[in-house]
N, C-alpha and C. Protein backbone atom coordinates (compact mmCIF):
# COMPACT_ATOMS: atom_id res chain seq x y z
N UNK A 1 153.38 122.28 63.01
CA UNK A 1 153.18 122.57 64.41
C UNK A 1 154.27 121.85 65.20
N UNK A 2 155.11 122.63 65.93
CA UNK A 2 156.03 121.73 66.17
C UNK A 2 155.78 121.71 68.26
N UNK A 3 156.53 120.76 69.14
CA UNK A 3 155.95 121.16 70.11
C UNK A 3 156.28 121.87 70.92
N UNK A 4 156.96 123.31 70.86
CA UNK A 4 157.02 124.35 71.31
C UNK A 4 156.04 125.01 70.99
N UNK A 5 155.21 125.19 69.93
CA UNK A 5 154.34 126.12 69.31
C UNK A 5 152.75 125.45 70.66
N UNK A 6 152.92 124.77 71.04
CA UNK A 6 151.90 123.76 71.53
C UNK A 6 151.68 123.71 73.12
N UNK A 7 152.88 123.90 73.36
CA UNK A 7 153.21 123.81 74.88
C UNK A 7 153.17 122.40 75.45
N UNK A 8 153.70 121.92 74.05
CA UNK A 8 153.82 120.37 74.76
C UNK A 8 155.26 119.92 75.22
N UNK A 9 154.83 119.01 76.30
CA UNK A 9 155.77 118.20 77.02
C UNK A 9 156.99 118.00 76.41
N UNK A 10 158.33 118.16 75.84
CA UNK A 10 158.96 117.90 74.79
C UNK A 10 159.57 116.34 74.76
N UNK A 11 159.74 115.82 76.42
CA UNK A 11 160.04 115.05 76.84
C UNK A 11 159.24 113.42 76.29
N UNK A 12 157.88 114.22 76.76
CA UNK A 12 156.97 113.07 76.34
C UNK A 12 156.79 112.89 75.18
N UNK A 13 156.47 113.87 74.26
CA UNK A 13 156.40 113.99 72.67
C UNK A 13 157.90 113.19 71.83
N UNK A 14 158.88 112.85 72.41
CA UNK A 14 159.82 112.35 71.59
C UNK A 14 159.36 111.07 72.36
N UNK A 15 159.23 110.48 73.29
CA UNK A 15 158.48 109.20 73.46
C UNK A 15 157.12 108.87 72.66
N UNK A 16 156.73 109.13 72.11
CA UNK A 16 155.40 109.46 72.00
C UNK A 16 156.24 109.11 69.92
N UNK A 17 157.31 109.77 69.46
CA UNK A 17 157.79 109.68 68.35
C UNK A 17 158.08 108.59 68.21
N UNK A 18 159.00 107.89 69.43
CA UNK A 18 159.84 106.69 69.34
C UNK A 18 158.86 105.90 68.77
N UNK A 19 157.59 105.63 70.10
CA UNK A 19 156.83 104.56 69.43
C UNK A 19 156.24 104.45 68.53
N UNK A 20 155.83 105.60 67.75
CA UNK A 20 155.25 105.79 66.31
C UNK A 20 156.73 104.78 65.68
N UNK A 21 157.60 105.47 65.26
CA UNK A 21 158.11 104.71 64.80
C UNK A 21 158.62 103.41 64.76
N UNK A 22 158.77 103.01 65.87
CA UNK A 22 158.97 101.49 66.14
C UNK A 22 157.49 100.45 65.62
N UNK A 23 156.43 101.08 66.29
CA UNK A 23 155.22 100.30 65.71
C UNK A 23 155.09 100.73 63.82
N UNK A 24 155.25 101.65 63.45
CA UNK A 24 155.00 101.79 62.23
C UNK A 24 156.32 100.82 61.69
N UNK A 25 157.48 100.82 62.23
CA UNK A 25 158.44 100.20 61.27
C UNK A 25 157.92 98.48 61.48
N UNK A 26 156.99 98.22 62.84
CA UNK A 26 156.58 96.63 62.58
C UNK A 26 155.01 96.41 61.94
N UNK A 27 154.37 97.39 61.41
CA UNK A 27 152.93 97.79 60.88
C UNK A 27 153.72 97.36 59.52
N UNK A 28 154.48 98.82 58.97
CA UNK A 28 155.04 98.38 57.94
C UNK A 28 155.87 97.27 57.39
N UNK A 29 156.17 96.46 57.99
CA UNK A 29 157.50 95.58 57.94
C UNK A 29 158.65 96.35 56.86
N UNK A 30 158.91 97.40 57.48
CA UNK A 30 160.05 98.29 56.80
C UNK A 30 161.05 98.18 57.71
N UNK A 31 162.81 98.12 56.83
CA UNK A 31 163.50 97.80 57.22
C UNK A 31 164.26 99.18 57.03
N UNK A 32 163.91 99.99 56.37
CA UNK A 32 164.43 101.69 56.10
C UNK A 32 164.28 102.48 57.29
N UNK A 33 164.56 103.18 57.46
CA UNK A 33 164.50 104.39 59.01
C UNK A 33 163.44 105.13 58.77
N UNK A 34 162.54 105.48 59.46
CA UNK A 34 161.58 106.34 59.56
C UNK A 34 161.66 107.62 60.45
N UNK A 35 161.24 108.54 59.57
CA UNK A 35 161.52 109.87 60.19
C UNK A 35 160.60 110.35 60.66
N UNK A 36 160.57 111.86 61.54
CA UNK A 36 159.63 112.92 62.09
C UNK A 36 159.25 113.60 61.05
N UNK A 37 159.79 113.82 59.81
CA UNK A 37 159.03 114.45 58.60
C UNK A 37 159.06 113.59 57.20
N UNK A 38 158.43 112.12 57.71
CA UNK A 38 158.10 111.39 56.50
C UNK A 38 156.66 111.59 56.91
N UNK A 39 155.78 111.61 55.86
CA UNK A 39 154.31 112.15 55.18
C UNK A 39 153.70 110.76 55.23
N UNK A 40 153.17 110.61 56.26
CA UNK A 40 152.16 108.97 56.87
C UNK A 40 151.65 108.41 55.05
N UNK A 41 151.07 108.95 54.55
CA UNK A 41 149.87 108.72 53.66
C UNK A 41 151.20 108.34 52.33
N UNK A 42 151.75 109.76 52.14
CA UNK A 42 152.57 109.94 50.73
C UNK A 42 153.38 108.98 50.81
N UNK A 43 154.17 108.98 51.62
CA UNK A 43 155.59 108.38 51.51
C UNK A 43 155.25 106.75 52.16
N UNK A 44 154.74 106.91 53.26
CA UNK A 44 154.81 105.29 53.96
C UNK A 44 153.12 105.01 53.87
N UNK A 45 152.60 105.01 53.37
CA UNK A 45 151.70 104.41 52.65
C UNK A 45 150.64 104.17 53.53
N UNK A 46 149.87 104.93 54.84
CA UNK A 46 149.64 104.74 56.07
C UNK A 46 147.96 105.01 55.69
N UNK A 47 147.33 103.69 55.67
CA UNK A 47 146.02 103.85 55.46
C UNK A 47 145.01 104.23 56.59
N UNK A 48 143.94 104.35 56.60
CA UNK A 48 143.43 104.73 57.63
C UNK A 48 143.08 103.70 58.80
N UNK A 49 142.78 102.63 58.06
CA UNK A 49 143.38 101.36 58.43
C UNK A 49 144.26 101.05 59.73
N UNK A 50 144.93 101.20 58.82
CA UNK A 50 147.00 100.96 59.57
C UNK A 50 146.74 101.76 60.62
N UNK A 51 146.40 103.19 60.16
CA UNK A 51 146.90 104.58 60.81
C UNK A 51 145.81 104.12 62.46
N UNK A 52 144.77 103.42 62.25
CA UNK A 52 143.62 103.42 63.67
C UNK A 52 144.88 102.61 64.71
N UNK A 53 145.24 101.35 63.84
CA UNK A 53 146.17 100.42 64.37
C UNK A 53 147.61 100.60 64.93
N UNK A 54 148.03 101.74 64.16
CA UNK A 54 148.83 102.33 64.91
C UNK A 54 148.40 103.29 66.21
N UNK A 55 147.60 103.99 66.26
CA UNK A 55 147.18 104.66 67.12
C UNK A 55 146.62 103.72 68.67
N UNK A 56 146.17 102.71 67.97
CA UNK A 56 146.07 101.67 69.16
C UNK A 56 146.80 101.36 69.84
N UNK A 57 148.19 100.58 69.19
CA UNK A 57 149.24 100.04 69.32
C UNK A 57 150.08 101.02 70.37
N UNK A 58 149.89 102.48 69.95
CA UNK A 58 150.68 103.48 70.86
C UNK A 58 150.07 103.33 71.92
N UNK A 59 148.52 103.57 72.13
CA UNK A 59 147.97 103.87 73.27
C UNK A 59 148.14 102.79 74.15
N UNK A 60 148.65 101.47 74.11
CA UNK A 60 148.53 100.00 74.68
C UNK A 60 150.13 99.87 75.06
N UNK A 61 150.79 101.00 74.23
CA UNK A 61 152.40 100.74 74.76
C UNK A 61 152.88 102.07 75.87
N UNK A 62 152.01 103.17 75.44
CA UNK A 62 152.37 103.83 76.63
C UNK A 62 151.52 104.18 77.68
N UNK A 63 150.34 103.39 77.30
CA UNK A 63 149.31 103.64 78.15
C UNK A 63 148.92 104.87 78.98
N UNK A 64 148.32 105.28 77.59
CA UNK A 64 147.77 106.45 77.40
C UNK A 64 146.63 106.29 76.54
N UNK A 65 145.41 107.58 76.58
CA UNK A 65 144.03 107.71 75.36
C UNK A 65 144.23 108.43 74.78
N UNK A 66 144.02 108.45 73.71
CA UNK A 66 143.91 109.55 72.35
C UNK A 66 142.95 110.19 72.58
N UNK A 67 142.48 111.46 72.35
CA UNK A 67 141.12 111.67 72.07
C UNK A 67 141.54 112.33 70.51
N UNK A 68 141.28 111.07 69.67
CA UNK A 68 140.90 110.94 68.26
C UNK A 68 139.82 112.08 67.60
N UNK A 69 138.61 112.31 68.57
CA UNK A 69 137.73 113.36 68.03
C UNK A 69 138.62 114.57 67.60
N UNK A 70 139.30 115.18 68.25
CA UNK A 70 140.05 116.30 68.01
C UNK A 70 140.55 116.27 66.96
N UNK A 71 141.37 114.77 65.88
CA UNK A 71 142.13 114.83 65.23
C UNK A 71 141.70 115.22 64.14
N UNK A 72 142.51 116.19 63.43
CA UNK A 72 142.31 116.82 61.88
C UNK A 72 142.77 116.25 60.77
N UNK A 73 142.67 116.24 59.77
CA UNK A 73 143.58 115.53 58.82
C UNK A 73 144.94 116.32 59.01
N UNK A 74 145.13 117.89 58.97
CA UNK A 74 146.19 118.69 58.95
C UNK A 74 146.86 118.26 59.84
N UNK A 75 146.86 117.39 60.86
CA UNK A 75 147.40 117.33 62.08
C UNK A 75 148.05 115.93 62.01
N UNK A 76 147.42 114.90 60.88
CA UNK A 76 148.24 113.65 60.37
C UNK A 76 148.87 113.74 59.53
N UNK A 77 149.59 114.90 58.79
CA UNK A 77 150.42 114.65 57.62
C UNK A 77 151.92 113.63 57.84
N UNK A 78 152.65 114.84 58.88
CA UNK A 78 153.56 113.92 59.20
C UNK A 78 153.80 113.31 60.21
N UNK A 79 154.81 112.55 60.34
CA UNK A 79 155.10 111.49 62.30
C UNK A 79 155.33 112.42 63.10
N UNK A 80 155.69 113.34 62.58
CA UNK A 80 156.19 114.51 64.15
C UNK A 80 154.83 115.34 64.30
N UNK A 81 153.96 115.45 62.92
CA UNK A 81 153.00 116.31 63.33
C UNK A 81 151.66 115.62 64.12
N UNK A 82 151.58 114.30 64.16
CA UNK A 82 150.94 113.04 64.68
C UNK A 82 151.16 113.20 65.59
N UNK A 83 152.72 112.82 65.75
CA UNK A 83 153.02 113.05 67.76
C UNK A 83 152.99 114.03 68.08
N UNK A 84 153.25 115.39 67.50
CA UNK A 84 152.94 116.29 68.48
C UNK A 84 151.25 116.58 68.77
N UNK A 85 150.39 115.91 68.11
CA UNK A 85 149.22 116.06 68.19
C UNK A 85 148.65 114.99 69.76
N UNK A 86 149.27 113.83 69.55
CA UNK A 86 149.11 112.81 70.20
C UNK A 86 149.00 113.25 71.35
N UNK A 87 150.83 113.55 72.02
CA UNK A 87 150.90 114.36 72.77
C UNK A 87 150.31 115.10 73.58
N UNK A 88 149.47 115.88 72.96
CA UNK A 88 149.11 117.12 73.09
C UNK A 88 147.24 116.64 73.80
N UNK A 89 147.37 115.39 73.13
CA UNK A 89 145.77 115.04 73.71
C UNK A 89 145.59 113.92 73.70
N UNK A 90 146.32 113.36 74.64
CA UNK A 90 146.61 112.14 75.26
C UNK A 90 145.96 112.64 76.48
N UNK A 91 145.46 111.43 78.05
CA UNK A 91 145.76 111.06 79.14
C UNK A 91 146.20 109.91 79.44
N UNK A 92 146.50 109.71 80.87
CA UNK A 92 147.01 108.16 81.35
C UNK A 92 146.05 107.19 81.57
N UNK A 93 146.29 106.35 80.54
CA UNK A 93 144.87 105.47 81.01
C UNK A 93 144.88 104.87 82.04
């Protein structure tokens, strides 16, 4: 799902990427680059755990709410498919 298919913000959704990755690269203490199509679970090892903590961590840096109910597993595979989900059902807290 990418966020044209979505009608999301494109603007906000690559903000919305940045901080995934910045908090996941200090979640993870990874020193490798993290991408929009690395696989949360497969590749960076993103427990459900981590994954709440990251989701926190975003909402407290851009201050914004998730609404988490919505979220699917299909919709956490990868960082771009996360943020464009995020995105997509976020408000301003």
């Amino acid at each position: 799902m990418t966020a044209q298919e979505t009608d999301v913000d494109g603007e906000f959704r690559q903000r919305v990427v940045q901080a995934m990755i910045e908090v996941l690269a200090r979640l993870l203490d990874r020193s490798e680059p993290i991408t929009e199509d690395m696989r949360l679970m497969e590749e960076l090892d993103v427990s459900s755990t981590l994954g709440l903590e990251m989701l926190l961590q975003i909402e407290e840096q851009l201050l914004i709410l998730v609404d988490v109910e919505r979220l699917e597993q299909e919709q956490m595979d990868t960082v771009g498919e996360l943020a464009t989900f995020i995105a997509s059902h976020s408000r301003s807290a």
